[in-house]
Structure formats: structure tokens, C-alpha cells
C-alpha atoms as a PDB file:
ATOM      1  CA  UNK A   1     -15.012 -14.156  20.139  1.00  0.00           C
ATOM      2  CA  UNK A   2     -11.269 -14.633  20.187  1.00  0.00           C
ATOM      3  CA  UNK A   3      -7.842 -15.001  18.207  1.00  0.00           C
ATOM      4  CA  UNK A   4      -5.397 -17.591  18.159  1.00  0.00           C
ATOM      5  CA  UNK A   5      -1.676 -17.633  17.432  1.00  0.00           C
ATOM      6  CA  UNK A   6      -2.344 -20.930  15.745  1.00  0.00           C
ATOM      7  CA  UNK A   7      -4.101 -18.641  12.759  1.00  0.00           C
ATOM      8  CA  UNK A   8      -7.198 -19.256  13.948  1.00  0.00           C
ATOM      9  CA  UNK A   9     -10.595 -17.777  15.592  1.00  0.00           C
ATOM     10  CA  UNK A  10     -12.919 -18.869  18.108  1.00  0.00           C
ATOM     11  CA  UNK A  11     -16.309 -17.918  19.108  1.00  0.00           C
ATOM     12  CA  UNK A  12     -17.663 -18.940  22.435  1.00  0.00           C
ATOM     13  CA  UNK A  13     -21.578 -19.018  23.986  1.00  0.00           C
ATOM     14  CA  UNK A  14     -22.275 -16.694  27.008  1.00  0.00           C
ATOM     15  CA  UNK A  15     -24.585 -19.053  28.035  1.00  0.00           C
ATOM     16  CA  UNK A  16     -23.229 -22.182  28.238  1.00  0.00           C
ATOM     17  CA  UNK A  17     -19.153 -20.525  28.410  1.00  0.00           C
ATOM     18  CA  UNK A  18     -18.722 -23.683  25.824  1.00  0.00           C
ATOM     19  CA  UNK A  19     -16.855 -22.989  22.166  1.00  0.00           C
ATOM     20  CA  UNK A  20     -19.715 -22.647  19.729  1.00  0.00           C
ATOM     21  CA  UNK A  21     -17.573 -22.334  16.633  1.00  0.00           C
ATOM     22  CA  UNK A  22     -13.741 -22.825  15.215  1.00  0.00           C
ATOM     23  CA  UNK A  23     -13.028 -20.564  12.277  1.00  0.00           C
ATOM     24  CA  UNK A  24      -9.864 -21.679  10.415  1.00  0.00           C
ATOM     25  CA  UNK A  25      -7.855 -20.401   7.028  1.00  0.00           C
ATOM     26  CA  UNK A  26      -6.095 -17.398   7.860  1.00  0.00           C
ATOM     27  CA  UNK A  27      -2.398 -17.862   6.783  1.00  0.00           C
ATOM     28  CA  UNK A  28      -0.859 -15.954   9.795  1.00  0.00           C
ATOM     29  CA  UNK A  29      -1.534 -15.582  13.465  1.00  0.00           C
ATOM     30  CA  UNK A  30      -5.493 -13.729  14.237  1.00  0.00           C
ATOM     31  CA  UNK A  31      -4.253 -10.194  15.379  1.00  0.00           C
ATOM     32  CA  UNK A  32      -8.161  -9.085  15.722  1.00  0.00           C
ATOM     33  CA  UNK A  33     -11.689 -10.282  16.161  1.00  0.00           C
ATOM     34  CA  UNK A  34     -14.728  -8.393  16.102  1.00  0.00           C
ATOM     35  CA  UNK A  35     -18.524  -9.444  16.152  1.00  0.00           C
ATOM     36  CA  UNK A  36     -21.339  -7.266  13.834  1.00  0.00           C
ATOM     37  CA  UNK A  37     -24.495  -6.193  15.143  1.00  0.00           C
ATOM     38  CA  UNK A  38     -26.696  -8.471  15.901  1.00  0.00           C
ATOM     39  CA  UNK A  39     -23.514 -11.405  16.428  1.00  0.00           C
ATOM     40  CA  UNK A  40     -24.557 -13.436  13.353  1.00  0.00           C
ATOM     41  CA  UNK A  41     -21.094 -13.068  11.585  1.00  0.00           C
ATOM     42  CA  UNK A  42     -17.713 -12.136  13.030  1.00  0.00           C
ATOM     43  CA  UNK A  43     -14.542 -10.285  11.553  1.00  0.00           C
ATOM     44  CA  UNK A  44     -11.156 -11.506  11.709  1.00  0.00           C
ATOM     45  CA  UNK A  45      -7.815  -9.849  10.958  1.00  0.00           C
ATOM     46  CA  UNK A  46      -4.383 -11.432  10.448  1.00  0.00           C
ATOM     47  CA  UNK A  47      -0.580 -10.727   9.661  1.00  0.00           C
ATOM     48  CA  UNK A  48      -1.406 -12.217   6.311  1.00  0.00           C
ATOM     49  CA  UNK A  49      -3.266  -9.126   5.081  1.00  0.00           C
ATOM     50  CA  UNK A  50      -6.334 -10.354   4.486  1.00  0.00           C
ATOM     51  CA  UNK A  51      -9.759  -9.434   6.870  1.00  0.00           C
ATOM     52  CA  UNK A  52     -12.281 -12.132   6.811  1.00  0.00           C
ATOM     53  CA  UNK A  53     -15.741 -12.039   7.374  1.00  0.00           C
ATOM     54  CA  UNK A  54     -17.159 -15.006   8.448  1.00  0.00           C
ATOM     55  CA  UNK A  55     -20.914 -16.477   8.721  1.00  0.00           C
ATOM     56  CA  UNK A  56     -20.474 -18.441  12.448  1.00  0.00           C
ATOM     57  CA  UNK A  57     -23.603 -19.719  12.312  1.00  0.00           C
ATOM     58  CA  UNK A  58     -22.352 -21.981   9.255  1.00  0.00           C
ATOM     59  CA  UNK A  59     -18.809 -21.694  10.319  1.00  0.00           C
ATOM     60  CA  UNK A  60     -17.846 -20.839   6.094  1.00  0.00           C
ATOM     61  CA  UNK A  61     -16.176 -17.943   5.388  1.00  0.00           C
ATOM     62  CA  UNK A  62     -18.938 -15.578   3.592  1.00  0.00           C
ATOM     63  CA  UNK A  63     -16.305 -12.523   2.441  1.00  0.00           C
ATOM     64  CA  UNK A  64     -12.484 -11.849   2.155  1.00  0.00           C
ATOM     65  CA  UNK A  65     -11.152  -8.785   2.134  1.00  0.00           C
ATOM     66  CA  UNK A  66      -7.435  -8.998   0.679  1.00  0.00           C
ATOM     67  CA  UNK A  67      -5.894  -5.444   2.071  1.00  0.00           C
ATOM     68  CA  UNK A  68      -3.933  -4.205  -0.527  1.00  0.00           C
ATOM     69  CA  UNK A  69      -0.832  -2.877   1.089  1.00  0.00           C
ATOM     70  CA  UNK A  70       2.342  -3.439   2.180  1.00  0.00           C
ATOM     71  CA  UNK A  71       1.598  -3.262   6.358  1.00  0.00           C
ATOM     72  CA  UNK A  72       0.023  -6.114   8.235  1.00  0.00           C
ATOM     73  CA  UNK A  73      -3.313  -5.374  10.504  1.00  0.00           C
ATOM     74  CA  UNK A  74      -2.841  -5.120  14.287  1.00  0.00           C
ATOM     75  CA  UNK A  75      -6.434  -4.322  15.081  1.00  0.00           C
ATOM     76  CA  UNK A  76      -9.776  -3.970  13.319  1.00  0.00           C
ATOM     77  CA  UNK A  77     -13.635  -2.984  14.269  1.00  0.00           C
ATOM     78  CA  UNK A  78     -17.165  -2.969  13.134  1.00  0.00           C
ATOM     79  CA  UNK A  79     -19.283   0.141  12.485  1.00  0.00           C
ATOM     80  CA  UNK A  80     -22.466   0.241  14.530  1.00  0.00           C
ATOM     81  CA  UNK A  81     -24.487  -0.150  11.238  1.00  0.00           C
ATOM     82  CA  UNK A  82     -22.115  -3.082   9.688  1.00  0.00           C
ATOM     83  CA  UNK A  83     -21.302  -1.959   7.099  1.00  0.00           C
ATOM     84  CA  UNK A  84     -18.053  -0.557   7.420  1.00  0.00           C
ATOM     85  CA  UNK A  85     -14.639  -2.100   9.065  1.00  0.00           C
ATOM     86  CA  UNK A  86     -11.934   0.175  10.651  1.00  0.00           C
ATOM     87  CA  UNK A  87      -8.483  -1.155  10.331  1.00  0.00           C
ATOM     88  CA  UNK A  88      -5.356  -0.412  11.917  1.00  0.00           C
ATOM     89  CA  UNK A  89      -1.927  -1.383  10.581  1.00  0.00           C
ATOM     90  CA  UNK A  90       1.639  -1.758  11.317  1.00  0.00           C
ATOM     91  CA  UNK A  91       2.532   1.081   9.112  1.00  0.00           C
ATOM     92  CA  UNK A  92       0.951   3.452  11.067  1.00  0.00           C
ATOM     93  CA  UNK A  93      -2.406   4.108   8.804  1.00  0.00           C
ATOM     94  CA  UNK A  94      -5.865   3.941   9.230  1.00  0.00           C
ATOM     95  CA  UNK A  95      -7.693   2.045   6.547  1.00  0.00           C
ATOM     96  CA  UNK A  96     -11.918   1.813   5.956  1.00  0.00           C
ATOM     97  CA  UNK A  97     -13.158  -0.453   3.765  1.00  0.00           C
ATOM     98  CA  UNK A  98     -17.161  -1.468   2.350  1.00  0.00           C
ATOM     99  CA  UNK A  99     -18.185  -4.887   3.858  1.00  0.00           C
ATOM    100  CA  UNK A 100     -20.336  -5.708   0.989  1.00  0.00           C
ATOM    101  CA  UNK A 101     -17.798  -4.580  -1.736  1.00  0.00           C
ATOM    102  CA  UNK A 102     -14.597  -5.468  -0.097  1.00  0.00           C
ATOM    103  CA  UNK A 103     -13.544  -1.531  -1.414  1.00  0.00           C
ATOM    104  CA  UNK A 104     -11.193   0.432   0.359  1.00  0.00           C
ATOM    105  CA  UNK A 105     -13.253   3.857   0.859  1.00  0.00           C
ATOM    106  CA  UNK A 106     -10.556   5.839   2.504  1.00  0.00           C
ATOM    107  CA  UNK A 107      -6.897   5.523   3.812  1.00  0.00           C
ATOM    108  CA  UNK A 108      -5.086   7.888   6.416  1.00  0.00           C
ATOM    109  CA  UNK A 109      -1.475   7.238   6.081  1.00  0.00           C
ATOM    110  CA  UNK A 110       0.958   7.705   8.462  1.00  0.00           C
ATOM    111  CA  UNK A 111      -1.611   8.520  11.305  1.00  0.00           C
ATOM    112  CA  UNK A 112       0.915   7.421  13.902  1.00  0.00           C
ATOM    113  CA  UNK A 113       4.427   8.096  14.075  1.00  0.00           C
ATOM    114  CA  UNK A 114       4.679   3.649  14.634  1.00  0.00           C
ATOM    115  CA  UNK A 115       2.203   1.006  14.664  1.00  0.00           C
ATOM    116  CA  UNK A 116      -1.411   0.997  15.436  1.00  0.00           C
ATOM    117  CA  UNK A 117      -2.092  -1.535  18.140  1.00  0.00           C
ATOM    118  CA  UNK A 118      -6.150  -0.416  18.771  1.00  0.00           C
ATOM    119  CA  UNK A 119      -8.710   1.201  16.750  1.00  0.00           C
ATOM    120  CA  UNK A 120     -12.675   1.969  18.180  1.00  0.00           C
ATOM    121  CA  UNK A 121     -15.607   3.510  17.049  1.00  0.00           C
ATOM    122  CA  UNK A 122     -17.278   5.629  19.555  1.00  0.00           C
ATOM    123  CA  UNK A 123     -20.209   4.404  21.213  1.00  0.00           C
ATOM    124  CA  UNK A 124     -22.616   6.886  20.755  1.00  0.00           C
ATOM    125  CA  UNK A 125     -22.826   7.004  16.665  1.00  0.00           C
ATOM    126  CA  UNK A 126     -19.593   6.452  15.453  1.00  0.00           C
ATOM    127  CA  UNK A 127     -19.093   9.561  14.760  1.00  0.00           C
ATOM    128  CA  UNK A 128     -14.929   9.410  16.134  1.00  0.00           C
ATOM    129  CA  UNK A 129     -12.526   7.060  16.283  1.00  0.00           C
ATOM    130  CA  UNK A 130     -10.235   6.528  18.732  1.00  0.00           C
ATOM    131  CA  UNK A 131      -6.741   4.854  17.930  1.00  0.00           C
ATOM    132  CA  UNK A 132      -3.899   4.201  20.132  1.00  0.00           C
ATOM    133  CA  UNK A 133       0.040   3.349  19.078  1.00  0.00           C
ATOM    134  CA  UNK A 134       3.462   2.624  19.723  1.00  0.00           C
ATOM    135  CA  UNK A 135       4.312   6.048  19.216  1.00  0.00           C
ATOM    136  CA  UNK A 136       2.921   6.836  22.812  1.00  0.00           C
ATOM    137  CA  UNK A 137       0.023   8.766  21.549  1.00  0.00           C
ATOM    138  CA  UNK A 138      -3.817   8.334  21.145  1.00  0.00           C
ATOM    139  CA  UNK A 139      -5.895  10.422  18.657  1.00  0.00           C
ATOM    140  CA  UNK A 140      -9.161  10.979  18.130  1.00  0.00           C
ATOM    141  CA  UNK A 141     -10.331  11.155  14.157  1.00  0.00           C
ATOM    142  CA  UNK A 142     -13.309  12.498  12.618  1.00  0.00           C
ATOM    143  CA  UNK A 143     -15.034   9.507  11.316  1.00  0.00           C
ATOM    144  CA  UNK A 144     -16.994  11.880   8.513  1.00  0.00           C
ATOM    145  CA  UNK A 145     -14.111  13.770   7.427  1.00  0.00           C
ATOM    146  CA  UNK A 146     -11.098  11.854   8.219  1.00  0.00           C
ATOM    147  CA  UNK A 147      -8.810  14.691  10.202  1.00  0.00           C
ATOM    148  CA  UNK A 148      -7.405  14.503  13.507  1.00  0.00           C
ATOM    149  CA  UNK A 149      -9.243  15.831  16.381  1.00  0.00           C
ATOM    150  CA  UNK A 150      -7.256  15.488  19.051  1.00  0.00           C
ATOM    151  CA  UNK A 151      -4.021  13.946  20.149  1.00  0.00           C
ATOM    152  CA  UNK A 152      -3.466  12.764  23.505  1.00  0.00           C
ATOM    153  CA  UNK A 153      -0.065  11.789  25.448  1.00  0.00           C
ATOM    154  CA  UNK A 154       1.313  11.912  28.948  1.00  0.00           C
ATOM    155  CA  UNK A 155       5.301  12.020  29.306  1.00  0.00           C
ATOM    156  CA  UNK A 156       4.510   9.078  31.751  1.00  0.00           C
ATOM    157  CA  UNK A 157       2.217   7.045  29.419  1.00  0.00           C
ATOM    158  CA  UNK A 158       3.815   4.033  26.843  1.00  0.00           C
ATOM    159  CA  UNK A 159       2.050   1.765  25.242  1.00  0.00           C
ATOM    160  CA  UNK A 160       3.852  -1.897  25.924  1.00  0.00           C
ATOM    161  CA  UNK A 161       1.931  -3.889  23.240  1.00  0.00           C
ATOM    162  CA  UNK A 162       1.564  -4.120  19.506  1.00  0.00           C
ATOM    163  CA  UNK A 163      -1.649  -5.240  20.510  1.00  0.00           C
ATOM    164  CA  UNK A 164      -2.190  -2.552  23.518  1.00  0.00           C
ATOM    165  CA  UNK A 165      -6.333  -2.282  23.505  1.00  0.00           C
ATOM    166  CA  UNK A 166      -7.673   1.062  24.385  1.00  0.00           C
ATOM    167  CA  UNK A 167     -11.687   1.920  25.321  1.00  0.00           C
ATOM    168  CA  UNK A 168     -14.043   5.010  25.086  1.00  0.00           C
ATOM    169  CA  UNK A 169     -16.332   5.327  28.200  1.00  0.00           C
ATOM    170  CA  UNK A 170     -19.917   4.805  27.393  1.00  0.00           C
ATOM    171  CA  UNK A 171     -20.599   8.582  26.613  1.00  0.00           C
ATOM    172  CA  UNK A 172     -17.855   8.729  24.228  1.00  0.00           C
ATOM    173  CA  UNK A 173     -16.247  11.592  26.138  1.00  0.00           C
ATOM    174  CA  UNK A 174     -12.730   9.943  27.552  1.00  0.00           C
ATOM    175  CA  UNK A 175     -10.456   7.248  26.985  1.00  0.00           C
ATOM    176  CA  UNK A 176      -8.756   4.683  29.278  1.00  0.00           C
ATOM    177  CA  UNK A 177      -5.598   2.964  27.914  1.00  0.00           C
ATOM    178  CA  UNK A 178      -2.922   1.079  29.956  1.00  0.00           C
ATOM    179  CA  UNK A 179       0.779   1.876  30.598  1.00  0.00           C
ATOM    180  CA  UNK A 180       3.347   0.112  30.584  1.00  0.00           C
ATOM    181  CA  UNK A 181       4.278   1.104  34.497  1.00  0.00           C
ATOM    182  CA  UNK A 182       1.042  -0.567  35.366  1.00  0.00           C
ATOM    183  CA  UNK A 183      -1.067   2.428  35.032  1.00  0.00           C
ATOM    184  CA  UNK A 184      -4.208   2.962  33.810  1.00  0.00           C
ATOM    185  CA  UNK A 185      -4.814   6.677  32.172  1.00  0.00           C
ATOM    186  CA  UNK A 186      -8.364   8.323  31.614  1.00  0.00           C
ATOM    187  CA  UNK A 187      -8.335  11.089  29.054  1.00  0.00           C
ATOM    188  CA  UNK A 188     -10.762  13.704  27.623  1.00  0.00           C
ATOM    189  CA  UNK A 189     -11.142  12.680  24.284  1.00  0.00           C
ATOM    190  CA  UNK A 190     -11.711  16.381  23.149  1.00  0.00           C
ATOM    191  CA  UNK A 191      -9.291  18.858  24.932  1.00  0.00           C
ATOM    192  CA  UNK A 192      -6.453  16.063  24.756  1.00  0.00           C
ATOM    193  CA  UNK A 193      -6.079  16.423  29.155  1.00  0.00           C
ATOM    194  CA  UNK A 194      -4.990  13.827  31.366  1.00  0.00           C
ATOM    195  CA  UNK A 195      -8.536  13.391  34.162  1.00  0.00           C
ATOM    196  CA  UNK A 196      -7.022  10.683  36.244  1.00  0.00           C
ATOM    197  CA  UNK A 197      -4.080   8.228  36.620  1.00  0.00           C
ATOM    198  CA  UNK A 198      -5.162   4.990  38.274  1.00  0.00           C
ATOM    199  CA  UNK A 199      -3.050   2.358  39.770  1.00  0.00           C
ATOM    200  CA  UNK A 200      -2.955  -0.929  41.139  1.00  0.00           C
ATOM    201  CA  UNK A 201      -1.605  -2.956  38.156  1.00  0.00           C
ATOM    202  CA  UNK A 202       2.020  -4.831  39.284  1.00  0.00           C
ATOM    203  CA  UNK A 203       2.383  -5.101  35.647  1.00  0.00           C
ATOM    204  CA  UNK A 204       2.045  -3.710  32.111  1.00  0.00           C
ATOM    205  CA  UNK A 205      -1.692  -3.004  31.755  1.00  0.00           C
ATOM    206  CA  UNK A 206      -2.414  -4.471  28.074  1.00  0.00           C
ATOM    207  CA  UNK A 207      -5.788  -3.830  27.461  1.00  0.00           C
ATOM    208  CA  UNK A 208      -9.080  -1.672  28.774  1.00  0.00           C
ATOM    209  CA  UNK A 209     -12.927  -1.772  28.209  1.00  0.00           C
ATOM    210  CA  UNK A 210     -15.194   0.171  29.372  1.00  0.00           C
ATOM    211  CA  UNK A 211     -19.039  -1.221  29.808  1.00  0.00           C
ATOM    212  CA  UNK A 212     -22.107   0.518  30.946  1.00  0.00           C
ATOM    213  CA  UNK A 213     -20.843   0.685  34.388  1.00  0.00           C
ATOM    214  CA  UNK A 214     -17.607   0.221  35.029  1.00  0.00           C
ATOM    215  CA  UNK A 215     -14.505   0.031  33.505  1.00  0.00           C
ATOM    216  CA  UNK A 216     -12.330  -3.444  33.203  1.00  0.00           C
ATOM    217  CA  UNK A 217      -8.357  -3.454  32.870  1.00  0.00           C
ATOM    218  CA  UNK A 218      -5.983  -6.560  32.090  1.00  0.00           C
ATOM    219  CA  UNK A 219      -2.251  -7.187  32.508  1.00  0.00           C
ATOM    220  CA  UNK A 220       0.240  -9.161  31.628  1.00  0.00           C
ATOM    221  CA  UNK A 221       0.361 -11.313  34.233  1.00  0.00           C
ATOM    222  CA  UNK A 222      -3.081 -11.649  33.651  1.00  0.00           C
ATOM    223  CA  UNK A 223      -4.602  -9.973  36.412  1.00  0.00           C
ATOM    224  CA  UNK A 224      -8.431  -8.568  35.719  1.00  0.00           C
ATOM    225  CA  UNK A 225      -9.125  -5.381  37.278  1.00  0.00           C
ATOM    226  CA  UNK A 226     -12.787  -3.764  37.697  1.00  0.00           C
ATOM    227  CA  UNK A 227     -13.349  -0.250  38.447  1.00  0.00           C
ATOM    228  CA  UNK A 228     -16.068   1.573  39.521  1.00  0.00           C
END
């Protein structure tokens, strides 16, 4: 699934690499999209506030969540379960809301010195979160009770984007996020330290994931790297 600066949201098959389905009534450019479990309905989040939750197998919106604040959402996810959505926002908080209900549950505010540009459950039980911002600084957040775990910086790190993605590894134990000298920075989520700086990037690295194996990182010139 992907965003669009033409406000709207795509959803492609991995078998056939073909669009499956065009989502469309967002009133601002898509700044997130994020599949559920089980990749029967998708979440989208937009500069207009609002956090959709669309059925793609009928391509009609099912739920809208209106976010009831002043701050715009840079990045959103899913809770393994469903049933909760993560959001990140300009203002620098960290907002949870119910799917079903559409209810705010919680709100951090002012988690980040400047805007939120990636938010991420951990893999393992979603037990953490891991956010990154403009304010040059990642943090790991109790999921359960909502305080900061850990902060993590490097006086060589900056993140370029408003929409700078970063990744746990599989275990949930570090975190890679891209620099804005091309560098790609692996952290221990827990004690806050710096494990390796890897380069090769010729440009701003904009976004990391990590899968089961290896981890992938992307730059603005558009250059996919895979490492092992």
C-alpha cells in the first residue's frame, strides 16, 4: 500500500505487481498508509486531520477518525491485534486512538522537541514504540504506560525528512534510521548507544525497514540498499 500527493491511496497485489485498489476522499496529501492484520482493510493518514480506515476489498471507506487537534499527522501504524492506531503529528505528540470507537485513549504531548516524521510498534508484542523526529532524536515509549524509555541521538545523526521512516530489527532490540549525510545508524533501543554507523548512501537516506533477514535502506535519489 502507498500514498499519493494527489490525496489519495493505493494498494497494489504482490502477485501480479498490478494496482488492486484506488482509495480516494482525503482532503490533503496521504502522509501515511498502513495495512491491519490479516490485509483486509488499510489505514490512511493525511494533512487534513482525519485517519481513515478503509475496507479495500470494497474500496468504501468503513471508519473516519477526525483527530481532534490542532497538528496534522506525519505518520501512523497498526497494533499487531488491530485494534489500536499509533499516530504521530507535526506538533510533536503521540496520539492512540480505538479503531472501533474512533476514541482517543491517550495523548503524549510534546514527545519531541519538533515534528514526528515515524512512529512503530515493536515487532515482538507491541509492547514499545519507537518514534523518530526532526528534533534529531529517537525514543523508545512504553506502549502500557506511556513514559519514555529511552532517547537516542548521535551529534552526527539528522533526520532530513518530515517523513524520515525509521525500523526496529526483528527482535525488537535496535533501531536503524537514516541520516541526512547518507548514513545509516543502528541503535540499542534500550541503553540509548550507537552499535554501528553504515555507509554507502551518496545521499540523504529517507527511510529503513528491517525484515526477517536483512535490513533495506532508501534515498533520495532513490537508490535501494540491502544489507545483510
Amino acid at each position: 500500500a502507498g500514498a499519493s500527493t494527489d490525496r489519495t491511496g493505493f494498494v497494489w497485489s504482490a502477485a501480479s505487481g498490478r494496482r488492486a485498489h484506488h482509495l480516494q476522499g482525503h482532503g490533503a496529501r496521504l502522509h501515511a498508509v498502513r495495512l491491519f492484520p490479516g490485509a483486509r482493510t488499510v489505514l490512511t493518514a493525511s494533512g487534513d486531520r482525519c485517519v481513515k480506515v478503509w475496507d479495500i476489498a470494497r474500496e468504501m471507506c468503513a471508519c473516519t477518525t477526525t483527530l481532534r487537534a490542532t497538528s496534522s499527522c506525519n505518520a501512523a501504524d497498526v497494533a499487531p491485534d488491530g485494534a489500536a492506531v499509533l499516530t504521530g503529528h507535526q506538533d510533536g505528540g503521540l496520539r492512540f486512538w480505538d479503531v472501533r470507537s474512533g476514541a482517543k485513549v491517550n495523548d503524549i504531548k510534546s514527545l519531541h522537541q519538533s515534528q514526528i516524521t515515524s512512529v512503530m510498534y515493536s515487532p515482538d508484542n507491541a509492547s514499545t514504540i519507537l518514534t523518530n523526529s526532526r528534533d534529531n532524536t529517537l525514543k523508545l515509549v512504553d506502549a502500557r504506560t506511556y513514559e519514555v524509555i529511552t532517547t537516542m541521538s548521535h551529534p552526527s545523526y539528522r533526520t532530513s525528512y518530515n517523513w524520515s521512516r525509521t525500523t526496529f530489527s526483528p527482535n525488537g532490540a535496535y533501531a536503524a534510521a537514516g541520516s541526512g549525510d547518507g548514513s545509516v545508524f543502528v541503535f540499542d533501543v534500550y541503553d540509548g548507544s550507537v552499535k554501528t554507523i553504515l555507509t554507502h548512501h551518496r545521499s540523504a537516506v529517507s527511510s529503513c525497514y528491517w525484515s526477517s533477514s536483512q535490513l533495506m535502506s532508501c534515498d533520495r535519489e532513490g537508490f535501494l540498499t540491502l544489507w545483510s
